[in-house]
C-alpha atoms as a PDB file:
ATOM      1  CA  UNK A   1     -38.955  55.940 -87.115  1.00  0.00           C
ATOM      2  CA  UNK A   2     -40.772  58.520 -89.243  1.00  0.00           C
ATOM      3  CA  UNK A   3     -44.233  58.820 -89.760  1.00  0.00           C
ATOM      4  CA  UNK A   4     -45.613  56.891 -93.101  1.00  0.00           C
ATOM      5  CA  UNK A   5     -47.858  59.202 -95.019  1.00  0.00           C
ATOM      6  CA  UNK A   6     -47.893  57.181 -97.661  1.00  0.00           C
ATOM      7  CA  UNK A   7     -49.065  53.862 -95.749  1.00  0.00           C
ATOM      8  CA  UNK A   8     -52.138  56.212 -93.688  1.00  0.00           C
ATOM      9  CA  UNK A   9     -53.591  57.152 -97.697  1.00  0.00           C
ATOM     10  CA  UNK A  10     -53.644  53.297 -97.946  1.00  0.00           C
ATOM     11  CA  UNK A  11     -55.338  53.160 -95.335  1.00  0.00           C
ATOM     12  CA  UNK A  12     -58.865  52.758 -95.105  1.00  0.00           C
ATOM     13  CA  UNK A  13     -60.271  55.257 -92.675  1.00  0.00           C
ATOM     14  CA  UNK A  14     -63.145  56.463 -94.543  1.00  0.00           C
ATOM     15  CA  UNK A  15     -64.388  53.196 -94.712  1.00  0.00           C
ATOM     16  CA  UNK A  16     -63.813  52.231 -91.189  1.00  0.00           C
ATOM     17  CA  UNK A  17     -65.034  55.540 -89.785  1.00  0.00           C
ATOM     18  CA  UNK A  18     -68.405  54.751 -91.565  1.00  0.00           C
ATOM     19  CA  UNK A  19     -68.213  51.379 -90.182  1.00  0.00           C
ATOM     20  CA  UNK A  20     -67.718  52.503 -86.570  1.00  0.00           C
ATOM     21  CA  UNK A  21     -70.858  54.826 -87.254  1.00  0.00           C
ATOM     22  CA  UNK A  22     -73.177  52.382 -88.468  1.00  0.00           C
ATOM     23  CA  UNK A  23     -71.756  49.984 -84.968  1.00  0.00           C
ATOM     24  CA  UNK A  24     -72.541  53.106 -82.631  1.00  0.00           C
ATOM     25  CA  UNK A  25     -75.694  53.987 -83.982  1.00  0.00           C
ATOM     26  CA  UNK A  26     -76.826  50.116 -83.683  1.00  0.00           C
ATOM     27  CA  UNK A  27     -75.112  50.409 -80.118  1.00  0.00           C
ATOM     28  CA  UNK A  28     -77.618  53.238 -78.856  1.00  0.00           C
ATOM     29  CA  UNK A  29     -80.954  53.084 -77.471  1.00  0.00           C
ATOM     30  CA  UNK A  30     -83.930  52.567 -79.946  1.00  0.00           C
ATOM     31  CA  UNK A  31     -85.413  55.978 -79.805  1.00  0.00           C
ATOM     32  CA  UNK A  32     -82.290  57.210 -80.381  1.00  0.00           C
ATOM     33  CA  UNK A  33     -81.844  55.126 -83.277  1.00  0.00           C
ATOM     34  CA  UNK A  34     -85.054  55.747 -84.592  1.00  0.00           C
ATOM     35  CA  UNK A  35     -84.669  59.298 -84.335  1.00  0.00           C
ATOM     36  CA  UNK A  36     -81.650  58.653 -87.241  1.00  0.00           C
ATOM     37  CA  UNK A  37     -83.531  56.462 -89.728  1.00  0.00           C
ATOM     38  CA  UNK A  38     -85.774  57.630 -92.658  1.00  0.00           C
ATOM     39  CA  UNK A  39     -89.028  58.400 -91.708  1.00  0.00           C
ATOM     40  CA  UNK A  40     -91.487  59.857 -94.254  1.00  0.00           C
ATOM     41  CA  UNK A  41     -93.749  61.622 -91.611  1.00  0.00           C
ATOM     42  CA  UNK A  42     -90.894  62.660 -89.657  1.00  0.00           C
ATOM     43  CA  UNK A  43     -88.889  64.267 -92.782  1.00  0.00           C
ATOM     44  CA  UNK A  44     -92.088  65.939 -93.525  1.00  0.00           C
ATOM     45  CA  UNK A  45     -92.281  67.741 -90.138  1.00  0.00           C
ATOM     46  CA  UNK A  46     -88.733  69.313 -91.249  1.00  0.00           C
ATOM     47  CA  UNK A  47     -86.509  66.834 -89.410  1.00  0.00           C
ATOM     48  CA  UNK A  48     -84.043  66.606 -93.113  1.00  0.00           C
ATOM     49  CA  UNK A  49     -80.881  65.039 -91.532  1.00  0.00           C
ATOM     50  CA  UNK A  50     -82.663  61.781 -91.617  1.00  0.00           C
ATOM     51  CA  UNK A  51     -81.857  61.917 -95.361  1.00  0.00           C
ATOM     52  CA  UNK A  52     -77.996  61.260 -94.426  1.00  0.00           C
ATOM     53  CA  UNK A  53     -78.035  59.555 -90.841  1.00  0.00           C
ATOM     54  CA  UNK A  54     -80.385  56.846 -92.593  1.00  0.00           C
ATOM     55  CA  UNK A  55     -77.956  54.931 -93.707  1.00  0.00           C
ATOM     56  CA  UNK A  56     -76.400  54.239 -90.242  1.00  0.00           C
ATOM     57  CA  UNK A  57     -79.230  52.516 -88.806  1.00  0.00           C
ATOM     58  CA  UNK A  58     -80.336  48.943 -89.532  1.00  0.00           C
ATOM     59  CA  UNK A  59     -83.784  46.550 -88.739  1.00  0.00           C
ATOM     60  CA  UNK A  60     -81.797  43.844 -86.393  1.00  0.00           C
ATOM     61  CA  UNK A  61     -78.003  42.273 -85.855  1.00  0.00           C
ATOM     62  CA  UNK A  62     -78.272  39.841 -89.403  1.00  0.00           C
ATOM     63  CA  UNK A  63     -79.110  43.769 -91.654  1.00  0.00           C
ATOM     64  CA  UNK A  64     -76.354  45.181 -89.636  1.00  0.00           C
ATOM     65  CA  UNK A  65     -74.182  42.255 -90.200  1.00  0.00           C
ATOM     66  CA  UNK A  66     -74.530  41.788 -93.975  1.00  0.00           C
ATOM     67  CA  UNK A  67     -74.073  46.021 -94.465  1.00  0.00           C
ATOM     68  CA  UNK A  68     -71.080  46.361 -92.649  1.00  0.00           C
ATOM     69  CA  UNK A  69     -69.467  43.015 -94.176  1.00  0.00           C
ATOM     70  CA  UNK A  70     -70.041  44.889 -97.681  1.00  0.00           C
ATOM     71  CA  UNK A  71     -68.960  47.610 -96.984  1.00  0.00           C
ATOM     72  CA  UNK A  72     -65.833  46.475 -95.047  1.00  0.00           C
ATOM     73  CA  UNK A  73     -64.931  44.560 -98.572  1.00  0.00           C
ATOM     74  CA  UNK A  74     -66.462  47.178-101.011  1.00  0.00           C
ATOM     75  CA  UNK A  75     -65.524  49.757 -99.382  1.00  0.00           C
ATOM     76  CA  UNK A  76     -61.439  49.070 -98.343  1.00  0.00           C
ATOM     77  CA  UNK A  77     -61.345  48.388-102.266  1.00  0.00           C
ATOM     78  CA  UNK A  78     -63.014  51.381-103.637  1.00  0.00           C
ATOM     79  CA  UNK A  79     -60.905  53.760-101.249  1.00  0.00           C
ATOM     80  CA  UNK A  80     -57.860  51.491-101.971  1.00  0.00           C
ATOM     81  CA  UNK A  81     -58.248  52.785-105.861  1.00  0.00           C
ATOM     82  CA  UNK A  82     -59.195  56.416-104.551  1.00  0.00           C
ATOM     83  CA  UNK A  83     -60.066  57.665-101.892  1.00  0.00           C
ATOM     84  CA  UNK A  84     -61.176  61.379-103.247  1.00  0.00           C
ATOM     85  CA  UNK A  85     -63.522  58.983-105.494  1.00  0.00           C
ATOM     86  CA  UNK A  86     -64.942  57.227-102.706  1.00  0.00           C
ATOM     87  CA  UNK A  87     -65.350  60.420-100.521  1.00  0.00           C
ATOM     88  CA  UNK A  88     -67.384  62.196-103.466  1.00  0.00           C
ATOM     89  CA  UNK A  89     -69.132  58.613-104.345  1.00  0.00           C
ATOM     90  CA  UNK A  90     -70.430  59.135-100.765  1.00  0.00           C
ATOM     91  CA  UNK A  91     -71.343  63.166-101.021  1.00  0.00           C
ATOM     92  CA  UNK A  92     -73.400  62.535-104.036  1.00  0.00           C
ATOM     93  CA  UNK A  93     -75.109  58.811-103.239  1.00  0.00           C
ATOM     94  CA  UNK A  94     -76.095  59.373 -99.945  1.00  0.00           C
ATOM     95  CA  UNK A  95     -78.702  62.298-100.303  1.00  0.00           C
ATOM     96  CA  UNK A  96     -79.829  60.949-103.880  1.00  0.00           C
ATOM     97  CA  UNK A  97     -80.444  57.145-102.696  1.00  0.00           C
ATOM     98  CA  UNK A  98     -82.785  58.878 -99.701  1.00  0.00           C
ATOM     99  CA  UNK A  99     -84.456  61.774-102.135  1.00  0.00           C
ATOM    100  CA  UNK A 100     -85.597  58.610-104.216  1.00  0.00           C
ATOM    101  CA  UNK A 101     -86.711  56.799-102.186  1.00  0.00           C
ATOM    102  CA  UNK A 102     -88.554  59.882-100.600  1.00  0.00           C
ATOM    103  CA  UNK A 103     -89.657  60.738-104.361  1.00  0.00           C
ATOM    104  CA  UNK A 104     -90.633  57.805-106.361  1.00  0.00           C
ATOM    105  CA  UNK A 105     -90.997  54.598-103.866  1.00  0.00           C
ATOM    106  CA  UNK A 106     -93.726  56.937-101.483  1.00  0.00           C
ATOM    107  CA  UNK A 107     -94.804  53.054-100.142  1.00  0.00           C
ATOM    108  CA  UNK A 108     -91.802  53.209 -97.907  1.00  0.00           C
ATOM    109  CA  UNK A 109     -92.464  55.113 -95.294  1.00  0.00           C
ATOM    110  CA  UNK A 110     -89.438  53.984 -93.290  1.00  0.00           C
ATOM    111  CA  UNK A 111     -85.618  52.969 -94.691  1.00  0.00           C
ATOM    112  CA  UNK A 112     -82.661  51.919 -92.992  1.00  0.00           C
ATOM    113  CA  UNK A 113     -79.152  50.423 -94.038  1.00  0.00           C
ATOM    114  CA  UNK A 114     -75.779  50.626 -95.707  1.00  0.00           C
ATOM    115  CA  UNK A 115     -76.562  48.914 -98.548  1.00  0.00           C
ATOM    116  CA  UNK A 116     -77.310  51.692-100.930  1.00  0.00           C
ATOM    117  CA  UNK A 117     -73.806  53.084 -99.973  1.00  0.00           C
ATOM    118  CA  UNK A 118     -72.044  49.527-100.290  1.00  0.00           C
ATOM    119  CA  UNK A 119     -73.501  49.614-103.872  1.00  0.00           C
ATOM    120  CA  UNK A 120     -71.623  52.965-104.728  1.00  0.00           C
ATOM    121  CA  UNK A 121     -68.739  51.429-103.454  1.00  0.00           C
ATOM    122  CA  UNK A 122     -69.247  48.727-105.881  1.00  0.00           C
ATOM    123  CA  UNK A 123     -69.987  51.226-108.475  1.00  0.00           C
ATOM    124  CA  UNK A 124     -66.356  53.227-107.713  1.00  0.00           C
ATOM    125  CA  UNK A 125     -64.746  49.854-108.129  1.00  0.00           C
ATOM    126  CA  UNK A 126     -66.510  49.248-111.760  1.00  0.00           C
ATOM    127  CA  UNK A 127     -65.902  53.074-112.609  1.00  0.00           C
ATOM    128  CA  UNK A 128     -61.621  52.326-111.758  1.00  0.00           C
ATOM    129  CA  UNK A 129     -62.360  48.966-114.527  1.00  0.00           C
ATOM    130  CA  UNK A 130     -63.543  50.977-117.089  1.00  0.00           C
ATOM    131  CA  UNK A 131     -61.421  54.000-116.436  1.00  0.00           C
ATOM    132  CA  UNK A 132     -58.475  52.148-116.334  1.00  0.00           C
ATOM    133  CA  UNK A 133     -59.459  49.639-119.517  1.00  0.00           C
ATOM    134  CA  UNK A 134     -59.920  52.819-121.275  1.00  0.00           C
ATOM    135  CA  UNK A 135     -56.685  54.256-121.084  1.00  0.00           C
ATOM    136  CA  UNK A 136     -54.754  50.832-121.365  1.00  0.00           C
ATOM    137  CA  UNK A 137     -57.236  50.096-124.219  1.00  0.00           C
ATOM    138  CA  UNK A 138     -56.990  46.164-122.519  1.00  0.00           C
ATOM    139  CA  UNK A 139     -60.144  44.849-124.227  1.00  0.00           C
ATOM    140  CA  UNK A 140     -60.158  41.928-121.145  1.00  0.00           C
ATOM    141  CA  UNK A 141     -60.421  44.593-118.005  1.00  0.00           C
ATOM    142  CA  UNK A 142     -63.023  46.531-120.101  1.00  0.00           C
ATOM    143  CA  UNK A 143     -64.774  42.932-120.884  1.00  0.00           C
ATOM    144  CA  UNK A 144     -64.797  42.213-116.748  1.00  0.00           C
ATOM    145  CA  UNK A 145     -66.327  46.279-116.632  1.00  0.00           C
ATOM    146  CA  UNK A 146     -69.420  45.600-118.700  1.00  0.00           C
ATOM    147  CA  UNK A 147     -69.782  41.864-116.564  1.00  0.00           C
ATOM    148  CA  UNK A 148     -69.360  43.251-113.162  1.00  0.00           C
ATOM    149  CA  UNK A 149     -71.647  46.683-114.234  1.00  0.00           C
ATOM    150  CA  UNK A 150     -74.424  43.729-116.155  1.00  0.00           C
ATOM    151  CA  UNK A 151     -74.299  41.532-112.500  1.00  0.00           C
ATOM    152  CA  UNK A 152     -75.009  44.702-110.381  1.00  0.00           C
ATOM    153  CA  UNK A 153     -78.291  45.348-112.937  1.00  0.00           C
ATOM    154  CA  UNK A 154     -79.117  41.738-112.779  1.00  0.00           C
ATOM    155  CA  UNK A 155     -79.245  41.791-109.140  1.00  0.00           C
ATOM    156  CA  UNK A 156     -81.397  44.700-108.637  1.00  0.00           C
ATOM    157  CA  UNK A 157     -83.681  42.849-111.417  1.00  0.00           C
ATOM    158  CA  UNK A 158     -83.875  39.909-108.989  1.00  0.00           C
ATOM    159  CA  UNK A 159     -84.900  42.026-106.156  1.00  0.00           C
ATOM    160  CA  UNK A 160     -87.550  43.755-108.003  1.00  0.00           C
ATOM    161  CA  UNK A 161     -88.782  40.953-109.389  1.00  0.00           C
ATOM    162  CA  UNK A 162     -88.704  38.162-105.967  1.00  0.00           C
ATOM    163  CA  UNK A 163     -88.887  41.168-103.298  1.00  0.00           C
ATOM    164  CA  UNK A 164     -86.129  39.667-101.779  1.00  0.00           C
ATOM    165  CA  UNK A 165     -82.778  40.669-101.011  1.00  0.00           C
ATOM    166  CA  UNK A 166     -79.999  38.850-103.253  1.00  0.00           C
ATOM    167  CA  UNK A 167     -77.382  38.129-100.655  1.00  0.00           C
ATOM    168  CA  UNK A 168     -79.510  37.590 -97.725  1.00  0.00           C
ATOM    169  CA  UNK A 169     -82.836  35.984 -98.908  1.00  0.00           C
ATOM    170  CA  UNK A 170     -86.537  35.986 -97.689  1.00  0.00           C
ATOM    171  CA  UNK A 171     -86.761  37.773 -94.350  1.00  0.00           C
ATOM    172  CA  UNK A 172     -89.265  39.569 -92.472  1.00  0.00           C
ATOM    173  CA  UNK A 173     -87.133  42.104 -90.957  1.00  0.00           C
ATOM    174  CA  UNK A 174     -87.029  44.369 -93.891  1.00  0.00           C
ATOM    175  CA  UNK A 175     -87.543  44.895 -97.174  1.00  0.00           C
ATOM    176  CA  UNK A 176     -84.973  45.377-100.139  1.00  0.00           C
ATOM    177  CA  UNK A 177     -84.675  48.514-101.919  1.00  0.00           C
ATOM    178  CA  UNK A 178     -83.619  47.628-105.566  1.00  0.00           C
ATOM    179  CA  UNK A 179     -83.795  51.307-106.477  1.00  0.00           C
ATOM    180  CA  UNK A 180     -81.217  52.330-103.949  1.00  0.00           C
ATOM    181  CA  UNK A 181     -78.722  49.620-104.507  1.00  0.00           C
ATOM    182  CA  UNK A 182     -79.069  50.710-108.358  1.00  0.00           C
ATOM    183  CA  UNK A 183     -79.182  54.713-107.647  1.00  0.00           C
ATOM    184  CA  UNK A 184     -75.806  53.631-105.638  1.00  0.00           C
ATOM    185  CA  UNK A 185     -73.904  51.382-108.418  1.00  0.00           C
ATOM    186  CA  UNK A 186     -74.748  54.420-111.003  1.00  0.00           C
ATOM    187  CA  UNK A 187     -73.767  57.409-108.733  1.00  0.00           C
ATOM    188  CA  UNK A 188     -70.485  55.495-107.685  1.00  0.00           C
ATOM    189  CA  UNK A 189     -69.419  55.127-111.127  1.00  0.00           C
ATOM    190  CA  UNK A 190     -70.291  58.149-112.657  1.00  0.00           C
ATOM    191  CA  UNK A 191     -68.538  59.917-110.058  1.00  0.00           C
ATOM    192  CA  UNK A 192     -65.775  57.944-111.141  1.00  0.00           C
ATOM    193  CA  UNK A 193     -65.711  58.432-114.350  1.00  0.00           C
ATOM    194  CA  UNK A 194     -67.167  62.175-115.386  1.00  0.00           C
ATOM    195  CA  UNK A 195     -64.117  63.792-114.479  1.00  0.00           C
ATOM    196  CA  UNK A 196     -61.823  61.221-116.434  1.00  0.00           C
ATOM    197  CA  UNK A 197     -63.864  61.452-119.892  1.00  0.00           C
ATOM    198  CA  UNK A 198     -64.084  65.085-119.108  1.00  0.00           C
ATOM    199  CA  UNK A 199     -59.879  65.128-119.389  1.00  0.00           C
ATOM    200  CA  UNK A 200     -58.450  65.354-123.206  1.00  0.00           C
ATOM    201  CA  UNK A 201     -57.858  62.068-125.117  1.00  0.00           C
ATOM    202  CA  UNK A 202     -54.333  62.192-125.141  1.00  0.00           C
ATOM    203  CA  UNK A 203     -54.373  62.409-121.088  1.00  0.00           C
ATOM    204  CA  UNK A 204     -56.798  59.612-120.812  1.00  0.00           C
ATOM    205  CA  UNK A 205     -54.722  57.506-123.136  1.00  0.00           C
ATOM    206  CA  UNK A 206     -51.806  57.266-121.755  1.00  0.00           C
ATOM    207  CA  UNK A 207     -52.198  59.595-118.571  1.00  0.00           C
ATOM    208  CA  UNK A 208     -49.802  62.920-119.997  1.00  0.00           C
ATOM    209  CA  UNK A 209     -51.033  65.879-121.393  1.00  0.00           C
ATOM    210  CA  UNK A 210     -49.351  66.271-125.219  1.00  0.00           C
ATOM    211  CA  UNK A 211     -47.909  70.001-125.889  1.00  0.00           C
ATOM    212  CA  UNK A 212     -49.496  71.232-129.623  1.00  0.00           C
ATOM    213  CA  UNK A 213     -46.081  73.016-129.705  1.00  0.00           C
ATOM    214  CA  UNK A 214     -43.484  71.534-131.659  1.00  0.00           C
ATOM    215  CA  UNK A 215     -40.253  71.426-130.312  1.00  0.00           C
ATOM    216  CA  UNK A 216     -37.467  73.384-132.881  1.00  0.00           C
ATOM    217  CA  UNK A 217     -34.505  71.719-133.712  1.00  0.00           C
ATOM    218  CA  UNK A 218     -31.303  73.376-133.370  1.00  0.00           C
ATOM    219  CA  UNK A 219     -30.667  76.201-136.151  1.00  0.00           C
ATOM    220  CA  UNK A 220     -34.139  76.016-137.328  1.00  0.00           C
ATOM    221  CA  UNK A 221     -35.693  79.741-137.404  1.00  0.00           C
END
């Protein structure tokens, strides 16, 4: 039987390969762990890959839990629509959601988690509404665009507001991060969709590129 190609892009393995990576890292001994997780005195002695492997490490089994669940369903769906979206989602997110909170939330002197990343999964998924209520100008997929971009907002709002996390509640194992759950929603989507509003109307309308050159018709000079 020959080899599917076209079944392995379907496949998640982006997504699962981050999964696995957030599992291993929870699987290791603590120091080892907590030499991967954001650490604001650390980071200033030089030791910058803590900016990326941050987001692999968790405070205890239920933050663990919760991440990987999200990004199991966000993340199968956003690299179901595109997986060259997702992959740059995650170039771009996962520095910025750490420089942030490095730059403007200088309380935190420790983060952890997946969540920032499961929220530019979300925001790949909302990108692929608009994109794709754009070019079928389908005033209903647009419509379910703005509500699933306004819920995002109105749960980082909650967060900011309760200092609690949405999903999971009131906990004292950590702390949510509204500004890197919103950092991730916006890089996702405009990830997503810079390079289709940066394509010619005609393309994004209907998906072809229109020739300016008329065709001649036969005998014309």
């Amino acid at each position: 039987m020959p080899f599917n190609f076209s079944a392995m892009r379907r496949f998640p393995l982006v997504t699962l390969a981050l999964a696995a990576l957030a599992l291993l890292a929870a699987a290791l001994p603590p120091a080892f762990t907590d030499a991967l997780q954001f650490d604001r005195d650390a980071i200033a002695r030089g030791e910058l890959w803590r900016f990326l492997t941050a987001h692999l490490t968790h405070f205890g089994v239920s933050h663990l839990r919760w991440d990987v669940f999200a990004l199991l369903l966000l993340g199968t769906m956003a690299e179901g629509k595109s997986r060259r979206d997702w992959l740059a989602a995650l170039a771009v997110s996962a520095p910025a959601i750490t420089l942030l909170v490095w730059a403007l939330q200088p309380h935190f002197t420790h983060y952890r988690g997946l969540s920032g990343l499961d929220c530019a999964a979300y925001g790949v998924i909302v990108g692929h509404l608009f994109r794709d209520g754009l070019r079928a100008r389908h005033h209903f997929t647009l419509a379910l665009a703005v509500l699933a971009f306004a819920a995002a907002l109105a749960k980082c709002a909650y967060e900011l507001a309760t200092g609690t996390a949405f999903f999971v509640g009131a906990t004292t194992a950590f702390a949510p991060v509204p500004l890197a759950h919103l950092a991730g929603v916006l890089t996702g989507a405009l990830v997503t969709m810079t390079p289709f509003l940066r394509q010619p109307a005609t393309r994004r309308r209907d998906g072809t590129v229109q020739s300016a050159t008329a065709s001649r018709a036969p005998g014309s000079p």
